[in-house]
Each structure stands twice: as structure tokens, then as C-alpha cells.
C-alpha atoms as a PDB file:
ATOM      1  CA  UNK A   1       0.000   0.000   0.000  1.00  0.00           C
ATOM      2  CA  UNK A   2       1.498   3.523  -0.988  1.00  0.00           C
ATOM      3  CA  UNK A   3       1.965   5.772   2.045  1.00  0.00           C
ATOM      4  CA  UNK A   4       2.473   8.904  -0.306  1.00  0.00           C
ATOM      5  CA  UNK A   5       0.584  12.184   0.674  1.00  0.00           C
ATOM      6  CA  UNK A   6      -2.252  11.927  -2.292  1.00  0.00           C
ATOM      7  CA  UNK A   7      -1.555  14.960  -4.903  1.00  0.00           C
ATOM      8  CA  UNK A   8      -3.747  17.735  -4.361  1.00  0.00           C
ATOM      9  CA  UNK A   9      -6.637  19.097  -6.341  1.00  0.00           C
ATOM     10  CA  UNK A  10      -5.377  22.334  -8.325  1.00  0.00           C
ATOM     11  CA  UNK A  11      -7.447  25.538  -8.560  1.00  0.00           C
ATOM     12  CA  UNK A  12      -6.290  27.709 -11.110  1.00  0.00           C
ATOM     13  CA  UNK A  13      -6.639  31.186 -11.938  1.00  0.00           C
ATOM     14  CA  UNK A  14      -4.584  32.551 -15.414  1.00  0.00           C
ATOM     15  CA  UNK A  15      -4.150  36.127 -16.578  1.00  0.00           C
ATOM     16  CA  UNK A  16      -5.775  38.290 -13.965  1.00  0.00           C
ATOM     17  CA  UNK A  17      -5.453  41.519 -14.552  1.00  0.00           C
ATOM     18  CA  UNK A  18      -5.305  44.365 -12.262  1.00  0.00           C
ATOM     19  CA  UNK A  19      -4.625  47.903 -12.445  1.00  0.00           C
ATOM     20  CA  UNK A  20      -2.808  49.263  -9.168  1.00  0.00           C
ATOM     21  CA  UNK A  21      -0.044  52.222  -7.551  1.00  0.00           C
ATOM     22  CA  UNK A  22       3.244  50.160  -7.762  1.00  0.00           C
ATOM     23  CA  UNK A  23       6.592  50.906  -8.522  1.00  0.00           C
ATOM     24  CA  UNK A  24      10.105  52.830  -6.904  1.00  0.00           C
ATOM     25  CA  UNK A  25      10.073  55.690  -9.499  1.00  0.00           C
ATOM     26  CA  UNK A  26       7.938  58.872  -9.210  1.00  0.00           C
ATOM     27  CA  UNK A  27       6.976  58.445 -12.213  1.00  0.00           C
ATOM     28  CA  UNK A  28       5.744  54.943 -11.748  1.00  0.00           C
ATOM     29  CA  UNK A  29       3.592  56.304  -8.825  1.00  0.00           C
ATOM     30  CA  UNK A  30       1.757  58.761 -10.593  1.00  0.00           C
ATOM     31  CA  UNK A  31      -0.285  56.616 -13.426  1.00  0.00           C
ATOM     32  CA  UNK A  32      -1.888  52.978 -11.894  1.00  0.00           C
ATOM     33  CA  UNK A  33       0.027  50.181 -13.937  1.00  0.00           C
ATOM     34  CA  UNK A  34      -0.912  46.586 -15.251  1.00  0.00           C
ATOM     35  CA  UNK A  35       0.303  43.709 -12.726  1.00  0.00           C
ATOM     36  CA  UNK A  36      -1.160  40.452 -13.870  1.00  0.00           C
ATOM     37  CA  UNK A  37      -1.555  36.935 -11.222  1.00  0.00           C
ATOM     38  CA  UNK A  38      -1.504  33.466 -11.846  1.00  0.00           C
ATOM     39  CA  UNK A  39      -2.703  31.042  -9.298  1.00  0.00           C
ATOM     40  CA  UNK A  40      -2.420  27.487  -8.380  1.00  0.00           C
ATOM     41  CA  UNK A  41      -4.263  26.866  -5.640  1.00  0.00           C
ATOM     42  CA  UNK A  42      -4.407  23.329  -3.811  1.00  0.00           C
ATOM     43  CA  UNK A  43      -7.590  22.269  -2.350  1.00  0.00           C
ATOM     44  CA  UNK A  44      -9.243  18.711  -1.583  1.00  0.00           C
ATOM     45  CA  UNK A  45     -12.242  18.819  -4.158  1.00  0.00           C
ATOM     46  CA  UNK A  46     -14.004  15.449  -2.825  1.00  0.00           C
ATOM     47  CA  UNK A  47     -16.404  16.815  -0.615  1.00  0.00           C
ATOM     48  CA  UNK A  48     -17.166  19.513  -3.029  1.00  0.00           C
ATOM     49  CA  UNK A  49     -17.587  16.825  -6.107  1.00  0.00           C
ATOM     50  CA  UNK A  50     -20.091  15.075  -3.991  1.00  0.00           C
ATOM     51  CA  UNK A  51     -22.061  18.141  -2.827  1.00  0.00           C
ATOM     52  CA  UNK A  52     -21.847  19.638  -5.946  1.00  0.00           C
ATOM     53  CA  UNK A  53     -22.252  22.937  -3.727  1.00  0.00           C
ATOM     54  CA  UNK A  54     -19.975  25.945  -3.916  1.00  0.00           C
ATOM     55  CA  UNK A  55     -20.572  26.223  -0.110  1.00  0.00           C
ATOM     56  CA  UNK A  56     -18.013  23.374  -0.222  1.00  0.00           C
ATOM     57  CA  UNK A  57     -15.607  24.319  -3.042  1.00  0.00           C
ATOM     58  CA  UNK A  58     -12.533  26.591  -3.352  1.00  0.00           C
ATOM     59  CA  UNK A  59     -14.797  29.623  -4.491  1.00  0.00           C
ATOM     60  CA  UNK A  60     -12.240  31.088  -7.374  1.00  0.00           C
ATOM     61  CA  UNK A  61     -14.684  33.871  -8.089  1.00  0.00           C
ATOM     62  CA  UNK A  62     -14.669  35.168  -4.450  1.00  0.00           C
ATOM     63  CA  UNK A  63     -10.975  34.885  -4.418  1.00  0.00           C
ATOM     64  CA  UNK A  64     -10.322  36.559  -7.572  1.00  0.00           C
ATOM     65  CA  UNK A  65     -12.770  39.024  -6.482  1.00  0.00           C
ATOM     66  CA  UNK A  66     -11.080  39.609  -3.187  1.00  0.00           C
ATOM     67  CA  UNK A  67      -7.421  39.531  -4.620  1.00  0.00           C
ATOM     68  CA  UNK A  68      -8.302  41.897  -6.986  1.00  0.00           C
ATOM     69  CA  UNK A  69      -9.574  44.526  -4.743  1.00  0.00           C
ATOM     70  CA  UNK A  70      -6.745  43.848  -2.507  1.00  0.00           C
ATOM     71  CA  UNK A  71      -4.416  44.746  -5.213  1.00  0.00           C
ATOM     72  CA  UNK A  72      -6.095  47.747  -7.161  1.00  0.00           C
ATOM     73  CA  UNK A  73      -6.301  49.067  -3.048  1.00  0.00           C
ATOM     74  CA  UNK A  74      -2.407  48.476  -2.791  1.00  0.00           C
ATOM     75  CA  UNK A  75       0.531  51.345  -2.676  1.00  0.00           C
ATOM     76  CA  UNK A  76       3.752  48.892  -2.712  1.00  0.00           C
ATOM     77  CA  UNK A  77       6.917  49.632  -4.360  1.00  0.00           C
ATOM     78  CA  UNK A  78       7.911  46.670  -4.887  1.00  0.00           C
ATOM     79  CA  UNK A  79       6.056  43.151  -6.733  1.00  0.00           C
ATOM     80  CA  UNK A  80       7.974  41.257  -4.331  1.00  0.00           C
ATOM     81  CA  UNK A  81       6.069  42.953  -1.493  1.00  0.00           C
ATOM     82  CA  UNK A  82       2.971  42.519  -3.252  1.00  0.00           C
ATOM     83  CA  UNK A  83       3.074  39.156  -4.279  1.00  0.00           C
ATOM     84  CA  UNK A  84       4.397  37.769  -0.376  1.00  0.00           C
ATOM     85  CA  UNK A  85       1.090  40.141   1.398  1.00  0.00           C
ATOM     86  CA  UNK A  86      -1.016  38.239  -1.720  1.00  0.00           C
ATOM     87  CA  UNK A  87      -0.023  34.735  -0.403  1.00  0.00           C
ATOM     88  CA  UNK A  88      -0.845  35.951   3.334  1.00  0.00           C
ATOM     89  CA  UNK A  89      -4.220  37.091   2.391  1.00  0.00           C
ATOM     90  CA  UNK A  90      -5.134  33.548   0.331  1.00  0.00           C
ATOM     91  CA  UNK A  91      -3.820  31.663   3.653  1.00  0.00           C
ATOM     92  CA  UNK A  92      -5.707  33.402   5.595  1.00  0.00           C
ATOM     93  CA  UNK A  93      -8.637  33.774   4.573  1.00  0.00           C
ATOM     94  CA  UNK A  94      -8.875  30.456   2.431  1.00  0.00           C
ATOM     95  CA  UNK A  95      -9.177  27.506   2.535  1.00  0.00           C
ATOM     96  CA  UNK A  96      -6.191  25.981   0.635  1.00  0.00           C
ATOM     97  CA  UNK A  97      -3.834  23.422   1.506  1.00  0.00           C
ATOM     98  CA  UNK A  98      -0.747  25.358  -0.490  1.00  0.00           C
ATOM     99  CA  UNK A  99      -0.529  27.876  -3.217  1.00  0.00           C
ATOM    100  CA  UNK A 100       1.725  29.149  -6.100  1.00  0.00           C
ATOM    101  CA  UNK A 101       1.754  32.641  -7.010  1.00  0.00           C
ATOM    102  CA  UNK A 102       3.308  34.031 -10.008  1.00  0.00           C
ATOM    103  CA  UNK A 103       2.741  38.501 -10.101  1.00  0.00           C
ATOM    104  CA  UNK A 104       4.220  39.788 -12.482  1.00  0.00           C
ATOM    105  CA  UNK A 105       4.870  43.537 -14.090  1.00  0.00           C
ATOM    106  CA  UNK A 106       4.419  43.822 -18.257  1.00  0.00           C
ATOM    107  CA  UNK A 107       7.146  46.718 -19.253  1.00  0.00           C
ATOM    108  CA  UNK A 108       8.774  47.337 -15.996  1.00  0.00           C
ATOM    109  CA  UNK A 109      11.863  46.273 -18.016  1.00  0.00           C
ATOM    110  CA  UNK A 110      13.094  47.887 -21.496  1.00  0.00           C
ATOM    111  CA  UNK A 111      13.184  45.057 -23.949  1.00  0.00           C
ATOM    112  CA  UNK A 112      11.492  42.112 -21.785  1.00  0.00           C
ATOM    113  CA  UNK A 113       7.487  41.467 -22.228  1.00  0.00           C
ATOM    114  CA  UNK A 114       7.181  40.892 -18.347  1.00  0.00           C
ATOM    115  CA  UNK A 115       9.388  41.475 -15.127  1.00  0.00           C
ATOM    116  CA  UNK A 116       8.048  38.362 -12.448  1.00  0.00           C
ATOM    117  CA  UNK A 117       8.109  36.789  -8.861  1.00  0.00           C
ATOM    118  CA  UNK A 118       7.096  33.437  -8.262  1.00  0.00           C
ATOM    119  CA  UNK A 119       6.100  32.387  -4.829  1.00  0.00           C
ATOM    120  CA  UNK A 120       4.966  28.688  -3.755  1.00  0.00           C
ATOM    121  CA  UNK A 121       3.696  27.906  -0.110  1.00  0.00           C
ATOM    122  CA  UNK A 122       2.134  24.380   1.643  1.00  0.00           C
ATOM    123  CA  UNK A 123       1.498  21.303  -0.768  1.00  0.00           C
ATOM    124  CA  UNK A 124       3.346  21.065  -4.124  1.00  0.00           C
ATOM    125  CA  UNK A 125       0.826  22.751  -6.887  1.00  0.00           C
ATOM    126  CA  UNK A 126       3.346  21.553  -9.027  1.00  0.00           C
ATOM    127  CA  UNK A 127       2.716  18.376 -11.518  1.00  0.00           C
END
């Protein structure tokens, strides 16, 4: 018999886009800029699969909702900041087992599509 943690269920979120204050330059804290977040969120979907009720499920509308406002409400300078107080919030307030964040900043860098921090907490999201 295989003593093995089981892999967790994944919740995912791609592309969200938010419009927020971030940035070290003046000039970066004058107009809101473009962050975008991908999640992977773990979560035991059983008990949700045989409710079929969202009372029981990882409710990714309420958390983009919530992550959203969260960031648009943010001043940080830094994605780094913003990405570690993002993981907080989602383990505090949700119920997942682990998480893995990636925030990331489109033209923060001359020449690159997209500046990025990746952040992974609690049970692998990874396949």
C-alpha cells in the first residue's frame, strides 16, 4: 500500500489583470500600472464533487474578487512585497492546503514582455 501524501486538487486562476499604484520611481507612482496573477491553488475537491455545492468548493470567483480589490487598493513599491502580502491574504482567509503565485509587471523592463516573482507555499501545486 502507498503511504504517499495523495496529490492535491489544483485551482487555477490565469491572466488576472489588475490595475494598481506600484513601482520605486515617481513616475511609476503617478499613473496605476498593469500587474497580472496566476494562481495554483491546492484544495481537496471530494467533498465539493459530492455536494456539488460551492458552499463546499474553493470559491475562485470570491478569491479573484477579493485579490483583486486587494491589489487595485495596494501602494507597494515593490512586486515582491505585493506578491508575499497576496499569499498571506489567500492563507488566511482560504481555505487551501498550499498555493503558487506568479505577479508579475508587463514593461517594468526595457526590452522584456514581463518582469516576475514566483512564490509557492504548503502542498506542491506543481505536476
Amino acid at each position: 500500500m502507498n503511504k504517499e501524501a495523495p496529490i492535491p486538487d489544483i485551482v487555477t486562476i490565469s491572466g488576472l489583470e489588475v490595475h494598481t499604484i506600484i513601482g520605486v520611481y515617481e513616475h511609476e507612482r503617478q499613473v496605476r500600472q498593469t500587474v497580472t496573477l496566476d494562481l495554483r491553488l491546492a484544495t481537496n475537491a471530494d467533498h465539493a464533487a459530492h455536494t456539488d455545492c460551492i458552499d463546499d468548493a474553493l470559491d475562485y470567483h470570491a478569491i479573484a474578487e477579493r485579490v483583486s480589490s486587494f491589489i487595485a487598493d495596494s501602494r507597494f513599491q515593490l512586486i515582491e512585497t505585493l506578491a508575499v502580502h497576496i499569499a498571506n491574504l489567500l492563507e488566511a482567509e482560504f481555505d487551501v492546503n498550499g498555493l503558487w503565485l506568479r505577479l508579475g509587471k508587463p514593461g517594468a523592463l526595457r526590452g522584456s514582455a514581463l518582469v516576475s516573482i514566483e512564490i509557492e507555499r504548503g502542498d506542491s501545486t506543481r505536476r
